[in-house]
PDB file of N, CA and C in Angstrom:
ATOM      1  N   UNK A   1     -20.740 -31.790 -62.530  1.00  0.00           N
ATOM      2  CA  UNK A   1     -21.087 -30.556 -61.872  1.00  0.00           C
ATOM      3  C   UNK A   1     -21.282 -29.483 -62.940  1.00  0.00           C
ATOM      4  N   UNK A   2     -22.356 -28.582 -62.599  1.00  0.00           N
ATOM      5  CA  UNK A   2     -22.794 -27.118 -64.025  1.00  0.00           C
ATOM      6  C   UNK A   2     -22.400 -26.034 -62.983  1.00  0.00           C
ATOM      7  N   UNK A   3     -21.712 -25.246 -63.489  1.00  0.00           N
ATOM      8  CA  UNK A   3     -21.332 -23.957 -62.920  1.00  0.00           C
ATOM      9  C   UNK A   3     -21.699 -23.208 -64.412  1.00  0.00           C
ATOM     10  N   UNK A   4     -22.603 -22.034 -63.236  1.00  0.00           N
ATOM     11  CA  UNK A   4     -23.208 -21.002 -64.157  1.00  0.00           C
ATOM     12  C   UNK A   4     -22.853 -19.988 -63.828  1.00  0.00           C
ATOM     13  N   UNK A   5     -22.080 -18.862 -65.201  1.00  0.00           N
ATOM     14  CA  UNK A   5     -21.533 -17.781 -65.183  1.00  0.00           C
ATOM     15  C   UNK A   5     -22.619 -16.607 -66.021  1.00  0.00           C
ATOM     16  N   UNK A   6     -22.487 -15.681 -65.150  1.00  0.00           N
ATOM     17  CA  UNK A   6     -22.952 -13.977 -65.977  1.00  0.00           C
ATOM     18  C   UNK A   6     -22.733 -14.008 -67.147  1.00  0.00           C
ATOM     19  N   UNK A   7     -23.288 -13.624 -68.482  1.00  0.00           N
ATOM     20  CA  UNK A   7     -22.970 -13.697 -69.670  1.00  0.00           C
ATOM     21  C   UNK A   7     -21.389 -12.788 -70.130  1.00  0.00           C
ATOM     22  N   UNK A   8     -21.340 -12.182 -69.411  1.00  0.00           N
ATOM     23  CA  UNK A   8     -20.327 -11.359 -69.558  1.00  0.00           C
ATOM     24  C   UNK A   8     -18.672 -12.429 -68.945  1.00  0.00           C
ATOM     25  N   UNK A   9     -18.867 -13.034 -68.076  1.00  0.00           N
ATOM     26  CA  UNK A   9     -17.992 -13.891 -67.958  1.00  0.00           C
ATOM     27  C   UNK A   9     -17.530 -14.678 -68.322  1.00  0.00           C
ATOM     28  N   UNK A  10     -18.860 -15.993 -69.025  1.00  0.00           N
ATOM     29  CA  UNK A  10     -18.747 -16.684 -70.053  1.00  0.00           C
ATOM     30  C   UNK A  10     -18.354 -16.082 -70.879  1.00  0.00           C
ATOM     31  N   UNK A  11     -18.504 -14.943 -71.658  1.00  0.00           N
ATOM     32  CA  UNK A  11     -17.886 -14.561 -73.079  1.00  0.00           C
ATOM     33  C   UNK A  11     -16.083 -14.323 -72.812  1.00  0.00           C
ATOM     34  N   UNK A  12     -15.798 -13.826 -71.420  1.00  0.00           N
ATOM     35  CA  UNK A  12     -14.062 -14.024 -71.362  1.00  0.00           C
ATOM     36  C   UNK A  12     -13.731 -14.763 -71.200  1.00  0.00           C
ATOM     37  N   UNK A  13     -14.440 -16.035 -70.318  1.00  0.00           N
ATOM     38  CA  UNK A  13     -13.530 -17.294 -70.695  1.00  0.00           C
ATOM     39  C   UNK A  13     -13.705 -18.045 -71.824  1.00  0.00           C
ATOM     40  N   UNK A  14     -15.067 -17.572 -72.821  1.00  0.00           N
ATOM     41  CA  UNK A  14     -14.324 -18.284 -74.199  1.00  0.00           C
ATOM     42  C   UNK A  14     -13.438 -17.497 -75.039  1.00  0.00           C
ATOM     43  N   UNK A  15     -13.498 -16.077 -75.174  1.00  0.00           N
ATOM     44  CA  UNK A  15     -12.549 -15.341 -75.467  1.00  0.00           C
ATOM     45  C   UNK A  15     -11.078 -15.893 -75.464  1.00  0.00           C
ATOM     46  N   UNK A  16     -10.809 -16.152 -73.770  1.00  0.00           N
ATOM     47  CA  UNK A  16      -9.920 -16.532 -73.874  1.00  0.00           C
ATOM     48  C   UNK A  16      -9.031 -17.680 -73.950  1.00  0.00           C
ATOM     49  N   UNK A  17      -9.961 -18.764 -73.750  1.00  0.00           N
ATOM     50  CA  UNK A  17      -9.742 -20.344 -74.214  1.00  0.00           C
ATOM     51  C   UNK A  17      -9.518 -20.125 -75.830  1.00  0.00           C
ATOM     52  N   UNK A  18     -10.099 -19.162 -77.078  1.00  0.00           N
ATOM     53  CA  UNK A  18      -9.821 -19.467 -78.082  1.00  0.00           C
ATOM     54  C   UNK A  18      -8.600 -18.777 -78.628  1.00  0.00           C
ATOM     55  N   UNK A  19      -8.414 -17.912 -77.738  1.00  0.00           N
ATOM     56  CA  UNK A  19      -6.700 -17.096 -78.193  1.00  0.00           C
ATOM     57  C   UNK A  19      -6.031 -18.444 -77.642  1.00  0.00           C
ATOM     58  N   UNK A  20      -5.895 -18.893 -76.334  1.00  0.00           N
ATOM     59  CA  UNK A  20      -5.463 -20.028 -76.066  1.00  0.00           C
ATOM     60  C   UNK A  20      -4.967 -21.457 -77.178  1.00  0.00           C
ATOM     61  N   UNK A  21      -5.765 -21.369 -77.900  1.00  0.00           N
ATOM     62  CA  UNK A  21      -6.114 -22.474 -78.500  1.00  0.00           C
ATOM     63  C   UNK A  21      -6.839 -23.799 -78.022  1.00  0.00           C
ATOM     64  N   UNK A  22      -7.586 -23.243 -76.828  1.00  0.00           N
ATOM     65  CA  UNK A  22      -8.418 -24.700 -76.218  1.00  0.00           C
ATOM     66  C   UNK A  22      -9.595 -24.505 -75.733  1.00  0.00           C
ATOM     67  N   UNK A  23     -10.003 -25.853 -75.087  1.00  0.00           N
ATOM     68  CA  UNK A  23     -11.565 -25.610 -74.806  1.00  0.00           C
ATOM     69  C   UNK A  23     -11.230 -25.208 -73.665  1.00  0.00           C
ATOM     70  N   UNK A  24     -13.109 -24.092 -73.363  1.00  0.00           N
ATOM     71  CA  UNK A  24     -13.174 -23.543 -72.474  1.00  0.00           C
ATOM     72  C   UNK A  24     -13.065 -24.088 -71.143  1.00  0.00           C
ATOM     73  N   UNK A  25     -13.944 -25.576 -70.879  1.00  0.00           N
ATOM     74  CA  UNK A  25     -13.703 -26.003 -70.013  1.00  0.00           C
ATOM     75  C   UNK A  25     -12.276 -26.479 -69.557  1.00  0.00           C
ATOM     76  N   UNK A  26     -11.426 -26.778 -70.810  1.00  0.00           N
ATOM     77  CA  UNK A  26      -9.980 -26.844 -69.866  1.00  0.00           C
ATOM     78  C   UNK A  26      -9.292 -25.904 -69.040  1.00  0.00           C
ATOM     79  N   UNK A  27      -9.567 -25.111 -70.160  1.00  0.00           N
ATOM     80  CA  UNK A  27      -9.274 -23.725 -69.128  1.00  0.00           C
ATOM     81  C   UNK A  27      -9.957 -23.938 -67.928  1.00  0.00           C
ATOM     82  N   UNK A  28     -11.249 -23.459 -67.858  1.00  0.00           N
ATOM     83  CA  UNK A  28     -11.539 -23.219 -66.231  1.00  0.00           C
ATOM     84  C   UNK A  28     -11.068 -24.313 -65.095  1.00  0.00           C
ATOM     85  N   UNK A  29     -11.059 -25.792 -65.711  1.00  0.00           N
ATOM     86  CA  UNK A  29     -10.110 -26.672 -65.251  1.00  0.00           C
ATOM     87  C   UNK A  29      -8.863 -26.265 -64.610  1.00  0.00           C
ATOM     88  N   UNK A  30      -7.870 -25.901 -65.504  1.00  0.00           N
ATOM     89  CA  UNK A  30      -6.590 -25.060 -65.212  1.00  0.00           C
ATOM     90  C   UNK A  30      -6.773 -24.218 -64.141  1.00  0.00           C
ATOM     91  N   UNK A  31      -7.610 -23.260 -64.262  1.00  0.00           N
ATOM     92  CA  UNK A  31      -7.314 -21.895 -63.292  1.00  0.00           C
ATOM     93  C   UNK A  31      -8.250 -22.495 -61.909  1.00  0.00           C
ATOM     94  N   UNK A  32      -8.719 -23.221 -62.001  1.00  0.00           N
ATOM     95  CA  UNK A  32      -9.464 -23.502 -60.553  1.00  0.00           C
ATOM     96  C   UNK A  32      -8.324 -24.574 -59.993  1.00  0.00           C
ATOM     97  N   UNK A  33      -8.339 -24.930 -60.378  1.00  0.00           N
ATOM     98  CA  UNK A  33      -6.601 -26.425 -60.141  1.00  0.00           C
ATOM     99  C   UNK A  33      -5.689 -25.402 -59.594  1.00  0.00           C
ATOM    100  N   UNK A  34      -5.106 -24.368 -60.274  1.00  0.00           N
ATOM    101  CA  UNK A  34      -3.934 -22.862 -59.759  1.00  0.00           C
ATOM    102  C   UNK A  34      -5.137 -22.107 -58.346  1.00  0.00           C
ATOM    103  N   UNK A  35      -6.172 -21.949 -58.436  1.00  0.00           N
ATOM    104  CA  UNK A  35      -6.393 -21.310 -57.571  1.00  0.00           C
ATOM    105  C   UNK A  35      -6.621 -22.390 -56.072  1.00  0.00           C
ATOM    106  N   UNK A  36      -6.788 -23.206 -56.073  1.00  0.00           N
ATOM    107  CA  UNK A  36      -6.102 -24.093 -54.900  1.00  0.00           C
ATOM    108  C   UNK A  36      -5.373 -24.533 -54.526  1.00  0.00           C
ATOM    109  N   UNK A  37      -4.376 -24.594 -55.252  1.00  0.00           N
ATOM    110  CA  UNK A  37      -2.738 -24.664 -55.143  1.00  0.00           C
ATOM    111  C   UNK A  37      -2.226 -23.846 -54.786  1.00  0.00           C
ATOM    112  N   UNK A  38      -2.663 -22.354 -55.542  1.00  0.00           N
ATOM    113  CA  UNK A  38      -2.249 -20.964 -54.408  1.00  0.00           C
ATOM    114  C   UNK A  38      -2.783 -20.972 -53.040  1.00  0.00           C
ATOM    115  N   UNK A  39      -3.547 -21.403 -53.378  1.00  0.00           N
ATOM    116  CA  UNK A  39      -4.086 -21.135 -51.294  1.00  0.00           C
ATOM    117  C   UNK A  39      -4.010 -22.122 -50.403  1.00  0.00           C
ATOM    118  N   UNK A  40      -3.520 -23.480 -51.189  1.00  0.00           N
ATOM    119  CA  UNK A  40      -2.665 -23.873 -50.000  1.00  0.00           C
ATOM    120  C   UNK A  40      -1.524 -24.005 -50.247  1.00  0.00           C
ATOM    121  N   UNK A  41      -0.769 -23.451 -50.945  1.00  0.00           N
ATOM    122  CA  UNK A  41       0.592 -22.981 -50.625  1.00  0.00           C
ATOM    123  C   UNK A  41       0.354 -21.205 -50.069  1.00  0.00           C
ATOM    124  N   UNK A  42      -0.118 -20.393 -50.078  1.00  0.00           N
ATOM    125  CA  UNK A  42      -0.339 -19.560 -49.356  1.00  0.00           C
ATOM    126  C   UNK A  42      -0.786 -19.719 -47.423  1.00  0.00           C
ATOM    127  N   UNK A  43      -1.687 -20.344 -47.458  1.00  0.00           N
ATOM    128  CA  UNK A  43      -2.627 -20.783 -46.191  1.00  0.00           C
ATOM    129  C   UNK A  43      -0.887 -21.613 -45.310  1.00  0.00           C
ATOM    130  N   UNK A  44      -0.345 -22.440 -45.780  1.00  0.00           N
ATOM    131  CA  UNK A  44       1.191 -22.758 -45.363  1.00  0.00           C
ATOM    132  C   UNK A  44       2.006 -21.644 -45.184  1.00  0.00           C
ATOM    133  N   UNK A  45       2.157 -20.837 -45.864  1.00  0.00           N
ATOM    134  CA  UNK A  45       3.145 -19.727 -45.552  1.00  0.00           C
ATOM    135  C   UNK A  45       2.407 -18.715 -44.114  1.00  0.00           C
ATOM    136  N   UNK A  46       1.360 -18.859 -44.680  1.00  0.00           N
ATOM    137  CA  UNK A  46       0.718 -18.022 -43.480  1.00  0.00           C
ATOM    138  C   UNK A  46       1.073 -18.504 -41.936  1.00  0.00           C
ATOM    139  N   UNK A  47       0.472 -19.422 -42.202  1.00  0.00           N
ATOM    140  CA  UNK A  47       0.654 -20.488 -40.754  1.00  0.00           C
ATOM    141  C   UNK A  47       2.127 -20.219 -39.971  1.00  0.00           C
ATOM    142  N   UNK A  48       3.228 -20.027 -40.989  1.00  0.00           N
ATOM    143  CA  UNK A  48       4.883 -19.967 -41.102  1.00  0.00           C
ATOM    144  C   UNK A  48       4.659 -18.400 -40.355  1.00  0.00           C
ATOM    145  N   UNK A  49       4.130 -17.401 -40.726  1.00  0.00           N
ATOM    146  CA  UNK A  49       4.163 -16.379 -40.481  1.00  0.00           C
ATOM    147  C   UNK A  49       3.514 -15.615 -38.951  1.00  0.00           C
ATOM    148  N   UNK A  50       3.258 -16.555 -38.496  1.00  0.00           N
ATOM    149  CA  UNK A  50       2.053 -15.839 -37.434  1.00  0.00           C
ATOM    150  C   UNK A  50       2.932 -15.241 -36.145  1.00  0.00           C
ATOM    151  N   UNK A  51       2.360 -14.118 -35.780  1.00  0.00           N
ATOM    152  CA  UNK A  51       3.204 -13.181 -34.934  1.00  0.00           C
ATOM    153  C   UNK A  51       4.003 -14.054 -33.840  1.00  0.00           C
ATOM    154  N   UNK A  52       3.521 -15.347 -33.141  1.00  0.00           N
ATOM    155  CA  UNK A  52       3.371 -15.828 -32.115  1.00  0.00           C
ATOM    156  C   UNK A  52       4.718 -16.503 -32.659  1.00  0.00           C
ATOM    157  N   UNK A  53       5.340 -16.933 -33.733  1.00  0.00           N
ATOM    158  CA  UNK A  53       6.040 -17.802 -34.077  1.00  0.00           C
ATOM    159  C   UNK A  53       7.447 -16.733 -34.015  1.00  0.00           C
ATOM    160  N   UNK A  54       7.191 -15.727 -34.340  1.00  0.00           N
ATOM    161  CA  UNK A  54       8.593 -14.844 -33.997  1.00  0.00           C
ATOM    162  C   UNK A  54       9.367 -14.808 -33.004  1.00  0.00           C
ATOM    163  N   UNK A  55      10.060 -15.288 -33.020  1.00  0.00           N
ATOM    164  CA  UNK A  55      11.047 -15.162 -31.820  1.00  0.00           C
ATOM    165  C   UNK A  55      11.175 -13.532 -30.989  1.00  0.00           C
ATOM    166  N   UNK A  56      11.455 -13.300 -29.769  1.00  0.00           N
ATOM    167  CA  UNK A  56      11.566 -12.145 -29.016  1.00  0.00           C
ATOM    168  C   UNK A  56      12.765 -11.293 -29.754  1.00  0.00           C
ATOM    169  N   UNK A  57      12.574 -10.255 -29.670  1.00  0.00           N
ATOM    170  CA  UNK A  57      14.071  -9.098 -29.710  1.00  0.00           C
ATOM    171  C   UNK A  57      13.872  -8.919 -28.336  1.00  0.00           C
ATOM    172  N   UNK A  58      15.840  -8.252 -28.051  1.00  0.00           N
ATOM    173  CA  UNK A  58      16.065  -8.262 -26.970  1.00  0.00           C
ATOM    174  C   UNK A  58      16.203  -7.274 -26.854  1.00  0.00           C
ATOM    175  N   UNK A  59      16.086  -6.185 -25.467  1.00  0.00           N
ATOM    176  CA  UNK A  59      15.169  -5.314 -24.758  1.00  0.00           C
ATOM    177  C   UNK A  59      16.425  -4.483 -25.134  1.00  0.00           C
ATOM    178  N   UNK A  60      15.799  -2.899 -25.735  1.00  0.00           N
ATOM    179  CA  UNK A  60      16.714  -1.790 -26.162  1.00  0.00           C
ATOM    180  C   UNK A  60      17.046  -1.296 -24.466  1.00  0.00           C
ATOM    181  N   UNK A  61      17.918  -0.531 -24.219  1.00  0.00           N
ATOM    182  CA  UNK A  61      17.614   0.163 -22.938  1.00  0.00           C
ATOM    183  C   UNK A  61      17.663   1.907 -23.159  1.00  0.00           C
ATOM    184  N   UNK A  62      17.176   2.883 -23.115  1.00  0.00           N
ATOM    185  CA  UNK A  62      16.760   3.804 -23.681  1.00  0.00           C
ATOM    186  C   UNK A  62      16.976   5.035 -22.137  1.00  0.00           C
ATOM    187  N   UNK A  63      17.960   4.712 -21.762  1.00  0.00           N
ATOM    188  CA  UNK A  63      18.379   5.584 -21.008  1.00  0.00           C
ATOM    189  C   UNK A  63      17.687   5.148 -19.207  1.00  0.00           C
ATOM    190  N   UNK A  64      17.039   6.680 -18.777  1.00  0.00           N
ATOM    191  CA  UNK A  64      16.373   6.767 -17.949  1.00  0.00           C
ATOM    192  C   UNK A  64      14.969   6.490 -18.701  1.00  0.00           C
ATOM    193  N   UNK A  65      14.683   6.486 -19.805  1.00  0.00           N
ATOM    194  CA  UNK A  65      13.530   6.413 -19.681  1.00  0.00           C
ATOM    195  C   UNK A  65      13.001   5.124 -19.760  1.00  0.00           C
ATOM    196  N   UNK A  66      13.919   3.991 -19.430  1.00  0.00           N
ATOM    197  CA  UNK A  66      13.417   2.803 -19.383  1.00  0.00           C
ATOM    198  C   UNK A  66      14.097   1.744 -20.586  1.00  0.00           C
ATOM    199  N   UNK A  67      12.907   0.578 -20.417  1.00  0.00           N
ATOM    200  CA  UNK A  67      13.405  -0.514 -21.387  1.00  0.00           C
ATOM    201  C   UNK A  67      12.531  -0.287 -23.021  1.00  0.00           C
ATOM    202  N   UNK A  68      12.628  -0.943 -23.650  1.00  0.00           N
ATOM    203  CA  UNK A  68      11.554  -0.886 -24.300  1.00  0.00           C
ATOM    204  C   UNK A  68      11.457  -1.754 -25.182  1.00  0.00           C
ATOM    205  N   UNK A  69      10.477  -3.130 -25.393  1.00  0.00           N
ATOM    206  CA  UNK A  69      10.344  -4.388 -25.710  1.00  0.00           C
ATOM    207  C   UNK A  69      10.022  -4.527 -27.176  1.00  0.00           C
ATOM    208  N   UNK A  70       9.695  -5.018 -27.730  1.00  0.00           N
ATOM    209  CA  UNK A  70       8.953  -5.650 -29.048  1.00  0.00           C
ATOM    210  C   UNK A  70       7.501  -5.837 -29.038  1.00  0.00           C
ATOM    211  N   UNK A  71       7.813  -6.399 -27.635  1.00  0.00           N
ATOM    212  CA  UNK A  71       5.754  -6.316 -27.121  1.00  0.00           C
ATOM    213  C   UNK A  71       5.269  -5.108 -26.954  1.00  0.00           C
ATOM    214  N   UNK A  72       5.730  -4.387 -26.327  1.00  0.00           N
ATOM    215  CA  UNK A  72       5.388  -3.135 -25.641  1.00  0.00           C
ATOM    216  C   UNK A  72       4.750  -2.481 -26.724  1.00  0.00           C
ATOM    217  N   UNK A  73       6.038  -2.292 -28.292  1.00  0.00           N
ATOM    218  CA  UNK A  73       5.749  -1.615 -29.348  1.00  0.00           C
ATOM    219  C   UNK A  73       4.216  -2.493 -29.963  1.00  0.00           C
ATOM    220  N   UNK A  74       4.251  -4.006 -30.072  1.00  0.00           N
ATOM    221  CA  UNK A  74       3.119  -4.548 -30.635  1.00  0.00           C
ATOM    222  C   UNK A  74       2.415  -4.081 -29.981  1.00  0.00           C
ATOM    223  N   UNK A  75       1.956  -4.184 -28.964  1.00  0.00           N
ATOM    224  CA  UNK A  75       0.875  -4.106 -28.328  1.00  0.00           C
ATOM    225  C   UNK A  75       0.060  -2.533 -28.122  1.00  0.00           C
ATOM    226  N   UNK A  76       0.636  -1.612 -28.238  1.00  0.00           N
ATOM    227  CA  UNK A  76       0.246  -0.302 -28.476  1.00  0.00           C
ATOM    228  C   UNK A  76      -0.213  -0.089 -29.988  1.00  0.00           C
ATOM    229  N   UNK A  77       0.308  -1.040 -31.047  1.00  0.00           N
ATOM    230  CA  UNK A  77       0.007  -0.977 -31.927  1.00  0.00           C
ATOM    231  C   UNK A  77      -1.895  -1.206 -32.257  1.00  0.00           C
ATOM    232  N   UNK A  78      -1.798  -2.231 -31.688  1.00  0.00           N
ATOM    233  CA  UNK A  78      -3.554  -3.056 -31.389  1.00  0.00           C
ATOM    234  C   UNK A  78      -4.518  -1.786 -30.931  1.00  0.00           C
TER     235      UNK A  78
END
């Protein structure tokens, strides 16, 4: 596979493959290998996170003026 970069890009990743001490292509090797590993270990946490998965809080009671939920607050939020 040829992946073609802006001249300006190519010159930082050899820039920085040679402070490195390696070839360029390992590098871009490296950081494309980390950048899919972040996103699916990210894309997992997400999934972990989704509003629907939260469990309920239980209902304040706020006098006379009623109850007042967790939804109530989400949903005014929207």
């Amino acid at each position: 596979m040829e992946v073609h970069f802006p001249p300006e890009l190519e010159q930082k990743l050899t820039n920085s493959a040679a402070k490195e001490g390696r070839n360029p292509n390992e590098l871009l090797q490296d950081v494309v290998t980390q950048y899919f590993e972040e996103k699916e270990r990210f894309g997992r946490v997400g999934e972990r996170l989704q509003i629907d998965s939260i469990p309920e809080l239980p209902v304040s009671h706020l006098g006379e003026v009623g109850s007042l939920h967790r939804r109530d607050i989400y949903d005014d939020v929207r």
